[in-house]
Structure formats: structure tokens, C-alpha cells
PDB file of N, CA and C in Angstrom:
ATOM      1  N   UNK A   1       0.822  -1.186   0.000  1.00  0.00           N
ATOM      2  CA  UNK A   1       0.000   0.000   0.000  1.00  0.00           C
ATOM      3  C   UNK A   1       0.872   1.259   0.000  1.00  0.00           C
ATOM      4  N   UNK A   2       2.071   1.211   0.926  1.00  0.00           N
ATOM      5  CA  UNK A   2       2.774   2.213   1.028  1.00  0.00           C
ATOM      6  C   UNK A   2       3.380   2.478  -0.475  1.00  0.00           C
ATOM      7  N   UNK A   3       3.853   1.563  -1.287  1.00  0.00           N
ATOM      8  CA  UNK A   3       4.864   1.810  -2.543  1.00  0.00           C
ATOM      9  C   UNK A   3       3.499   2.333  -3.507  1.00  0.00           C
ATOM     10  N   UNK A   4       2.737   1.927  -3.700  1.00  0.00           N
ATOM     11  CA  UNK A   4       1.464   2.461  -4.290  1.00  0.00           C
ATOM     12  C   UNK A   4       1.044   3.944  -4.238  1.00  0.00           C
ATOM     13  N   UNK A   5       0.923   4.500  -2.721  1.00  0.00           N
ATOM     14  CA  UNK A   5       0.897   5.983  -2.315  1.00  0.00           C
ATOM     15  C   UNK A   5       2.490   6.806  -3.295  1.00  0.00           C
ATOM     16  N   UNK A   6       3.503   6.394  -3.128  1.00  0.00           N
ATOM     17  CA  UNK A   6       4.978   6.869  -3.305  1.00  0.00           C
ATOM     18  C   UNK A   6       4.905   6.836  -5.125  1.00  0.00           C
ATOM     19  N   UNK A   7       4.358   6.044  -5.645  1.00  0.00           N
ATOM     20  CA  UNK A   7       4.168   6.090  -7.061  1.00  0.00           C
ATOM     21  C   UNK A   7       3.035   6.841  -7.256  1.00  0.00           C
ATOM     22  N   UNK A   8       2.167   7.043  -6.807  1.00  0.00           N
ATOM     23  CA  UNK A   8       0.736   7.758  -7.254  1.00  0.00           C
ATOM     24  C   UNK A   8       1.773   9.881  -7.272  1.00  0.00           C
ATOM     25  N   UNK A   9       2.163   9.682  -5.710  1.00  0.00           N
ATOM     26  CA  UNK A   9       2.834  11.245  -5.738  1.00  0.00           C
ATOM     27  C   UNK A   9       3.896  11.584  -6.713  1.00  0.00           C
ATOM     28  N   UNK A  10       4.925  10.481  -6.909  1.00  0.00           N
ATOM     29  CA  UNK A  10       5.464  10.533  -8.124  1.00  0.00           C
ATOM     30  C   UNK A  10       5.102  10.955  -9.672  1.00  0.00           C
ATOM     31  N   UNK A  11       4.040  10.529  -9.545  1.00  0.00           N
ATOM     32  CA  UNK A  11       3.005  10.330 -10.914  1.00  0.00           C
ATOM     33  C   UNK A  11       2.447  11.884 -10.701  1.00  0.00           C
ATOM     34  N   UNK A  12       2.453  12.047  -9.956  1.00  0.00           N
ATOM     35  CA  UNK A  12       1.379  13.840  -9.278  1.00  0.00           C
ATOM     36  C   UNK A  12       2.040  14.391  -9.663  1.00  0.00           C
ATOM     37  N   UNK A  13       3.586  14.857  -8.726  1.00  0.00           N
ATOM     38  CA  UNK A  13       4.859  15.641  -9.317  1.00  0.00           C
ATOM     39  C   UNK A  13       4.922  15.749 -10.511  1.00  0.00           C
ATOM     40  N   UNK A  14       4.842  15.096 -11.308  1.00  0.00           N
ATOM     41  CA  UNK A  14       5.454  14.958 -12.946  1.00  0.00           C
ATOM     42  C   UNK A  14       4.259  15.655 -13.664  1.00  0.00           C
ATOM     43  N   UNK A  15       2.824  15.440 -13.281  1.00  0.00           N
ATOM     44  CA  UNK A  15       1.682  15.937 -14.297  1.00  0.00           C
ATOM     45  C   UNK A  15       1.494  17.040 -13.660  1.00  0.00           C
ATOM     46  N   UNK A  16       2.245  17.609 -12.330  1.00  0.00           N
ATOM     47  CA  UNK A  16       2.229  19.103 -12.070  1.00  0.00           C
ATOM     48  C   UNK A  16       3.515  19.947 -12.608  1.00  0.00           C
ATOM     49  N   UNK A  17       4.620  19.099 -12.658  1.00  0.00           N
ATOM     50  CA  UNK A  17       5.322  19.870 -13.783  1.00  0.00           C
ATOM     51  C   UNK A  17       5.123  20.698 -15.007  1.00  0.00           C
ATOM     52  N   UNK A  18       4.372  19.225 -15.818  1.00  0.00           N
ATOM     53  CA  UNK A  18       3.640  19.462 -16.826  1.00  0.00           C
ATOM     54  C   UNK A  18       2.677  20.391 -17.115  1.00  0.00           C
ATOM     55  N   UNK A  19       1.897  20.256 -15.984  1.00  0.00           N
ATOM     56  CA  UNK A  19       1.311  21.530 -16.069  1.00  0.00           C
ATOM     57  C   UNK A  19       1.738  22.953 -15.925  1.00  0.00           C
ATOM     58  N   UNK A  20       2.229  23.008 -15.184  1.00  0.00           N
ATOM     59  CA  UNK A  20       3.608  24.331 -14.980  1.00  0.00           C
ATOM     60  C   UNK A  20       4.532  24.571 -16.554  1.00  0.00           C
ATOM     61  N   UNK A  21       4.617  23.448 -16.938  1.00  0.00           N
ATOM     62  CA  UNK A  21       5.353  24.003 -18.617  1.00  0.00           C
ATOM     63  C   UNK A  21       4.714  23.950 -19.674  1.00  0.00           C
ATOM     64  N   UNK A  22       3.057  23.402 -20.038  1.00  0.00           N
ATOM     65  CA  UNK A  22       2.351  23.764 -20.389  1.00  0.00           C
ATOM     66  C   UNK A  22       1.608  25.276 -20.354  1.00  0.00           C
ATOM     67  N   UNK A  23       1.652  25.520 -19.449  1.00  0.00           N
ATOM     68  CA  UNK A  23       0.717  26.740 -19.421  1.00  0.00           C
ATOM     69  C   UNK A  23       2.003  28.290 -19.283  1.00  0.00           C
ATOM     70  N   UNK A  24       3.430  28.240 -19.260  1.00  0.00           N
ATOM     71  CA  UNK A  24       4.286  28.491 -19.184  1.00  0.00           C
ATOM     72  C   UNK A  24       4.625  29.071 -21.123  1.00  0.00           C
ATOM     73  N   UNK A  25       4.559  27.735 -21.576  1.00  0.00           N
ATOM     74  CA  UNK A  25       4.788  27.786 -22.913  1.00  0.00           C
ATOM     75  C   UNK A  25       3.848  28.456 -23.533  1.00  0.00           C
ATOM     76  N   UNK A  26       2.581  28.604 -23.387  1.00  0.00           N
ATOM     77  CA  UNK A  26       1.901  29.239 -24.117  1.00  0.00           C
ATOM     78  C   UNK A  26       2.008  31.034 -24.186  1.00  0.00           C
ATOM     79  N   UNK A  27       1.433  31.829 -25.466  1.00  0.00           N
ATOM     80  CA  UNK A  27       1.728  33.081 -25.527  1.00  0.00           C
ATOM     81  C   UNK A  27       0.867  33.254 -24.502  1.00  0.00           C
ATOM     82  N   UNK A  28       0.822  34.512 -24.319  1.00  0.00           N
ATOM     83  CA  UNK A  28       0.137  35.150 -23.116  1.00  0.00           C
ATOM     84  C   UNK A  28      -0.512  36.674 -23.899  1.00  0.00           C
ATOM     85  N   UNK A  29      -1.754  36.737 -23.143  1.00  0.00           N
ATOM     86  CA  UNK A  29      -2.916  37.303 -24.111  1.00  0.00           C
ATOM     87  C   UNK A  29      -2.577  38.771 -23.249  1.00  0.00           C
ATOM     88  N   UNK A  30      -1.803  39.625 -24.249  1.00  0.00           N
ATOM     89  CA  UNK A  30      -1.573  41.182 -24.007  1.00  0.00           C
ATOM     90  C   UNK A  30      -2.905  41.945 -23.770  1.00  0.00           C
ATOM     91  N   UNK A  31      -2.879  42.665 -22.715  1.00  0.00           N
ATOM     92  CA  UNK A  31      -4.147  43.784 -22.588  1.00  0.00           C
ATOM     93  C   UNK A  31      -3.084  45.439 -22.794  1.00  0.00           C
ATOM     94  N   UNK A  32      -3.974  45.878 -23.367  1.00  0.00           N
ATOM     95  CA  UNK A  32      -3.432  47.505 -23.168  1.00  0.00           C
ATOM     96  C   UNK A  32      -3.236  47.817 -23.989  1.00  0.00           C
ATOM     97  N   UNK A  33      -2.012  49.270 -25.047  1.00  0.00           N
ATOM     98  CA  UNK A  33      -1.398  49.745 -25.608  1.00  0.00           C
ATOM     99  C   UNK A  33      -0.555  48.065 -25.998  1.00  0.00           C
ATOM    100  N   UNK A  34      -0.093  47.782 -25.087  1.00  0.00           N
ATOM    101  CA  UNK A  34       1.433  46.793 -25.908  1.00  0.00           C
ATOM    102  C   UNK A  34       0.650  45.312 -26.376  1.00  0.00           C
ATOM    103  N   UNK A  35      -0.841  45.136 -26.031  1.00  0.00           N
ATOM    104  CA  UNK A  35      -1.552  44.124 -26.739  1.00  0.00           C
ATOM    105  C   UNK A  35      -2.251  45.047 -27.356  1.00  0.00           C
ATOM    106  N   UNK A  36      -2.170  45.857 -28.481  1.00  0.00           N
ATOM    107  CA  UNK A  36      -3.073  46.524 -29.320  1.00  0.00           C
ATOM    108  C   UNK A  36      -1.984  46.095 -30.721  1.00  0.00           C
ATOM    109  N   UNK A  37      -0.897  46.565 -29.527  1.00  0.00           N
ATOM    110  CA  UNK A  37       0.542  46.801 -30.812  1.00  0.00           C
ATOM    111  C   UNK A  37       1.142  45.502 -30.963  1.00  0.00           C
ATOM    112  N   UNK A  38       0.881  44.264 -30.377  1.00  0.00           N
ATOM    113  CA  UNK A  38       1.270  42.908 -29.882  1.00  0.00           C
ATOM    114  C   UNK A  38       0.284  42.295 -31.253  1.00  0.00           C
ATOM    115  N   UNK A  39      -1.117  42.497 -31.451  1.00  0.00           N
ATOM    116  CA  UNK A  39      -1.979  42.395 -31.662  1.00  0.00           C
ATOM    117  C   UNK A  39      -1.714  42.514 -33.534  1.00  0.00           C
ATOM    118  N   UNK A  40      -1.414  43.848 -33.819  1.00  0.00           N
ATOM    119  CA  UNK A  40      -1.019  44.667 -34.713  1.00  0.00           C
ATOM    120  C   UNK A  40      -0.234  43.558 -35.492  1.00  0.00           C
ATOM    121  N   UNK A  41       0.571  43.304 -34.641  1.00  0.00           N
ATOM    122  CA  UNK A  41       2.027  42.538 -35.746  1.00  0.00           C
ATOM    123  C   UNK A  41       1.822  41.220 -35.950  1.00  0.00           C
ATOM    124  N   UNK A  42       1.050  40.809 -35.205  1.00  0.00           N
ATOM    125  CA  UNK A  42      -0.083  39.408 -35.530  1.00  0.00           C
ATOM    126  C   UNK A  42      -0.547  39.173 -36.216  1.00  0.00           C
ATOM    127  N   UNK A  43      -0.932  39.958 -36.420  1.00  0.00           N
ATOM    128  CA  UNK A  43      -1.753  40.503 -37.816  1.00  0.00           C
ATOM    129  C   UNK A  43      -1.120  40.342 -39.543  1.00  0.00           C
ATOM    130  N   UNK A  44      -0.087  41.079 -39.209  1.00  0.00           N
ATOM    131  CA  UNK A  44       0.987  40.834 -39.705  1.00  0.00           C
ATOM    132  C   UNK A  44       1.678  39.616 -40.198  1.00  0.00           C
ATOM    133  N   UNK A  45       2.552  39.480 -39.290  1.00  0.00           N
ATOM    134  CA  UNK A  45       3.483  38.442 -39.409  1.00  0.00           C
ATOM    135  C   UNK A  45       2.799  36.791 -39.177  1.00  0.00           C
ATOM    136  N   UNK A  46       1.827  36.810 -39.065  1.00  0.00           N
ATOM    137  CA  UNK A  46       0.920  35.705 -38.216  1.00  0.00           C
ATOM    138  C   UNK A  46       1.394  35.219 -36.845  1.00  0.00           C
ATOM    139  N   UNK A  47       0.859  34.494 -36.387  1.00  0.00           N
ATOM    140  CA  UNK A  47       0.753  33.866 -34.978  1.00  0.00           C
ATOM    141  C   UNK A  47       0.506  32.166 -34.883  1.00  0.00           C
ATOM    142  N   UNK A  48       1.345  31.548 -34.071  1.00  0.00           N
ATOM    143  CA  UNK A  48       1.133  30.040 -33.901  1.00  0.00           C
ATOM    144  C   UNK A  48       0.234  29.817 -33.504  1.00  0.00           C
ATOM    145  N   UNK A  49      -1.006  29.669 -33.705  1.00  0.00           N
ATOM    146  CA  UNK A  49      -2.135  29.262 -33.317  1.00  0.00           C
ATOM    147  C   UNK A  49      -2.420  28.327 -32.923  1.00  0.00           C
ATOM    148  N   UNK A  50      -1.729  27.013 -33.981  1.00  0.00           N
ATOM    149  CA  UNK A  50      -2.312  26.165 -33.867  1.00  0.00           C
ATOM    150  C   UNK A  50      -0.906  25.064 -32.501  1.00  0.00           C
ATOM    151  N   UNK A  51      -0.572  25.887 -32.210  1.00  0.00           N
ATOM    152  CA  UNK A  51       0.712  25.501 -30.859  1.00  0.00           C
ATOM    153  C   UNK A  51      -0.002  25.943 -29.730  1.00  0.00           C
ATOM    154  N   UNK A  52      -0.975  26.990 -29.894  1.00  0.00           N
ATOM    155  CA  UNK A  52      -1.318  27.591 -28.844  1.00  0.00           C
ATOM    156  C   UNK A  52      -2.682  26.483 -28.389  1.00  0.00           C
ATOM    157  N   UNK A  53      -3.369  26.614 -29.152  1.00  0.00           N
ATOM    158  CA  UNK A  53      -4.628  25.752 -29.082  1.00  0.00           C
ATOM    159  C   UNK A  53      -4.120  23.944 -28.523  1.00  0.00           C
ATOM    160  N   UNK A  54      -3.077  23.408 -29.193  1.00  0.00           N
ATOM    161  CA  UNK A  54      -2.960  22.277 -28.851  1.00  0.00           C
ATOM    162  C   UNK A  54      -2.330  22.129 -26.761  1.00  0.00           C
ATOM    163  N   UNK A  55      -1.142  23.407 -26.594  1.00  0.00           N
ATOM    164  CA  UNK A  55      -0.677  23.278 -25.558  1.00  0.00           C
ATOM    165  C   UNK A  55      -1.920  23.697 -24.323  1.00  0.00           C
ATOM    166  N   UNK A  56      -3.091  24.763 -24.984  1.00  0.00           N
ATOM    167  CA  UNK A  56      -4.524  24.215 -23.867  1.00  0.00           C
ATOM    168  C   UNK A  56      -4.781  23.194 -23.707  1.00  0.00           C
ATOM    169  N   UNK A  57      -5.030  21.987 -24.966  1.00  0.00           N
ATOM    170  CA  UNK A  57      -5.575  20.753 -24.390  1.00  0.00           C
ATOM    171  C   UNK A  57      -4.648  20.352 -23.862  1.00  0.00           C
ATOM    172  N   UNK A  58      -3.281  20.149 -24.100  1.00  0.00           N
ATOM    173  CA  UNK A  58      -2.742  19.741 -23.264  1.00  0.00           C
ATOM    174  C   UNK A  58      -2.916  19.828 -21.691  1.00  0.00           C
ATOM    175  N   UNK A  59      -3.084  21.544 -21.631  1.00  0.00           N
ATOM    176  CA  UNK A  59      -2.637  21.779 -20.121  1.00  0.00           C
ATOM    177  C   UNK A  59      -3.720  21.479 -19.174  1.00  0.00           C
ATOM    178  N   UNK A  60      -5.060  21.568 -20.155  1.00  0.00           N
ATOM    179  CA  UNK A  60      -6.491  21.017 -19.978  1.00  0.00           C
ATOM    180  C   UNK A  60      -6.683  19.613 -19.266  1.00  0.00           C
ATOM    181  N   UNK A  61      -5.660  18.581 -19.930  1.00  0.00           N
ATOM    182  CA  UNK A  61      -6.048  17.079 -20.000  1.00  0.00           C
ATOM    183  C   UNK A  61      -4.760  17.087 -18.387  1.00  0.00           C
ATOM    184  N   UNK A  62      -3.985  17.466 -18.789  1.00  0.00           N
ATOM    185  CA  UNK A  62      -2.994  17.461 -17.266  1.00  0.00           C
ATOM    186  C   UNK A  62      -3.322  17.794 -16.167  1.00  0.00           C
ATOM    187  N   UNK A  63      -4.218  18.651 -16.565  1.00  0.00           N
ATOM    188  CA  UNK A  63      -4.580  19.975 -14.980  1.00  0.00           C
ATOM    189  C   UNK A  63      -6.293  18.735 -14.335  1.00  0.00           C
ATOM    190  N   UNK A  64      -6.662  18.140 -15.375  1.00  0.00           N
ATOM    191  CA  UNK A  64      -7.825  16.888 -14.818  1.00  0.00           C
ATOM    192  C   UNK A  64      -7.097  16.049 -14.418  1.00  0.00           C
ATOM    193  N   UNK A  65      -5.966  15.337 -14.978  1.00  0.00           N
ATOM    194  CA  UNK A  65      -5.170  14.098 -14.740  1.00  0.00           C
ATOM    195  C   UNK A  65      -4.973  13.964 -12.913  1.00  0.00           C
ATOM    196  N   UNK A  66      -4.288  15.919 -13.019  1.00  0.00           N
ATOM    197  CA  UNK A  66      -3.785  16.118 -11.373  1.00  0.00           C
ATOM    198  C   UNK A  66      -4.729  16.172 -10.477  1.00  0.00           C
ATOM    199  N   UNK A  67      -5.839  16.490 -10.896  1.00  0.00           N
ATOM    200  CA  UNK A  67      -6.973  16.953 -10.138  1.00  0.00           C
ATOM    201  C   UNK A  67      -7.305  15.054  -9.451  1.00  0.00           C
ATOM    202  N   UNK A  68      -7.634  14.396 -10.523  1.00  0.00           N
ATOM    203  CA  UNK A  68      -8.021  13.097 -10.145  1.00  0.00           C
ATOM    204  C   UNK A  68      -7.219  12.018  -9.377  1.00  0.00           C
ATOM    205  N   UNK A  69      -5.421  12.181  -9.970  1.00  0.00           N
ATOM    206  CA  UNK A  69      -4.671  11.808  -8.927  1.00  0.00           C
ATOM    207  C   UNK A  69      -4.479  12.298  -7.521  1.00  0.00           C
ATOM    208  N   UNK A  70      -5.014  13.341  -7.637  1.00  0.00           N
ATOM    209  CA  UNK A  70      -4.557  14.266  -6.580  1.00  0.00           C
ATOM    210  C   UNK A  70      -5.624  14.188  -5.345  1.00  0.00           C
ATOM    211  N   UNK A  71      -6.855  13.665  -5.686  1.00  0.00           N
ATOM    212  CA  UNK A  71      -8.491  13.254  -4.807  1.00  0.00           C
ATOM    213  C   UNK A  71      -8.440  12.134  -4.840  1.00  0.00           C
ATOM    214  N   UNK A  72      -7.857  10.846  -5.115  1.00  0.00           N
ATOM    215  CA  UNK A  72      -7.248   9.424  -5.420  1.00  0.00           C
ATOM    216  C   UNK A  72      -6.666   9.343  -3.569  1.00  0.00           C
ATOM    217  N   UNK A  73      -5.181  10.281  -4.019  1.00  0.00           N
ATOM    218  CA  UNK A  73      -4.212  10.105  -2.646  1.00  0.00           C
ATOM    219  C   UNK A  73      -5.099  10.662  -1.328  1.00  0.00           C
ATOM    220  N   UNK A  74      -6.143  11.901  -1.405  1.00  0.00           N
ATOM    221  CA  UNK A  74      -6.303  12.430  -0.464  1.00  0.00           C
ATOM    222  C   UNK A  74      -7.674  11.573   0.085  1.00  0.00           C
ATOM    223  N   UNK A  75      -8.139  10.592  -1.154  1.00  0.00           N
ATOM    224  CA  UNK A  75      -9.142   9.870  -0.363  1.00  0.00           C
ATOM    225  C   UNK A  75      -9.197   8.688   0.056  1.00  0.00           C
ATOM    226  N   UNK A  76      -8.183   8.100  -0.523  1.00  0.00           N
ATOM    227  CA  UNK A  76      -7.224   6.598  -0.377  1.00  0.00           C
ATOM    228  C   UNK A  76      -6.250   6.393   0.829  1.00  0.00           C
ATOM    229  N   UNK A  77      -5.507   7.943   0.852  1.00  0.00           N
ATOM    230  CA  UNK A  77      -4.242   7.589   1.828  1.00  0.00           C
ATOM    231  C   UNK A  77      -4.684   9.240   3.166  1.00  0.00           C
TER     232      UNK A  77
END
């Protein structure tokens, strides 16, 4: 039971990493003057969209993963 708990937190750590460099990696949505002008050159030059959209589900499917491991340990152990 004990090595079971020690792998489940293991398993936690790692999909909270993940989540931390998921949501890390993604652009970050400018407000103001410098997201008008952020905005502007987007426009422009285009924007990874489709990096942006995939690293949500990602951070989406991780941030449930932790949630469920994470109510697992606290209702198990």
C-alpha cells in the first residue's frame, strides 16, 4: 500500500510539472497599448495558433489528470 501511495505522488509531481510548462509555454494574451501593438504585428506576421490551441488541451487534459490523482491520494491515503 505504502509503494502504491509513493508512485501515485510521483506520478502527481510529474503531471504538475507538466502543467507548470504547459501553461508556461503558451503566448500570453496582451491587454493595453502593448496588446493593441502585440496584436497589430499578428496581424501581420501571423501567430502560432495552432501551438497555442494544442498546448490548452494539453494543459487542460494534465490539470484533470492532477486533479483526479490528486483526490485518489487524499481519499485513499
Amino acid at each position: 500500500m505504502e509503494v502504491l501511495r509513493i508512485i501515485l505522488m510521483v506520478i502527481d509531481i510529474l503531471i504538475c510539472l507538466g502543467v507548470i510548462a504547459a501553461v508556461l509555454m503558451q503566448s500570453s494574451r496582451s491587454a493595453g497599448i502593448s496588446g493593441t501593438i502585440g496584436g497589430a504585428s499578428e496581424q501581420i506576421f501571423g501567430k502560432k495558433k495552432g501551438l497555442d490551441d494544442f498546448l490548452a488541451k494539453i494543459s487542460g487534459i494534465l490539470t484533470a489528470a492532477f486533479f483526479v490523482i490528486t483526490l485518489i491520494l487524499t481519499l485513499i491515503f
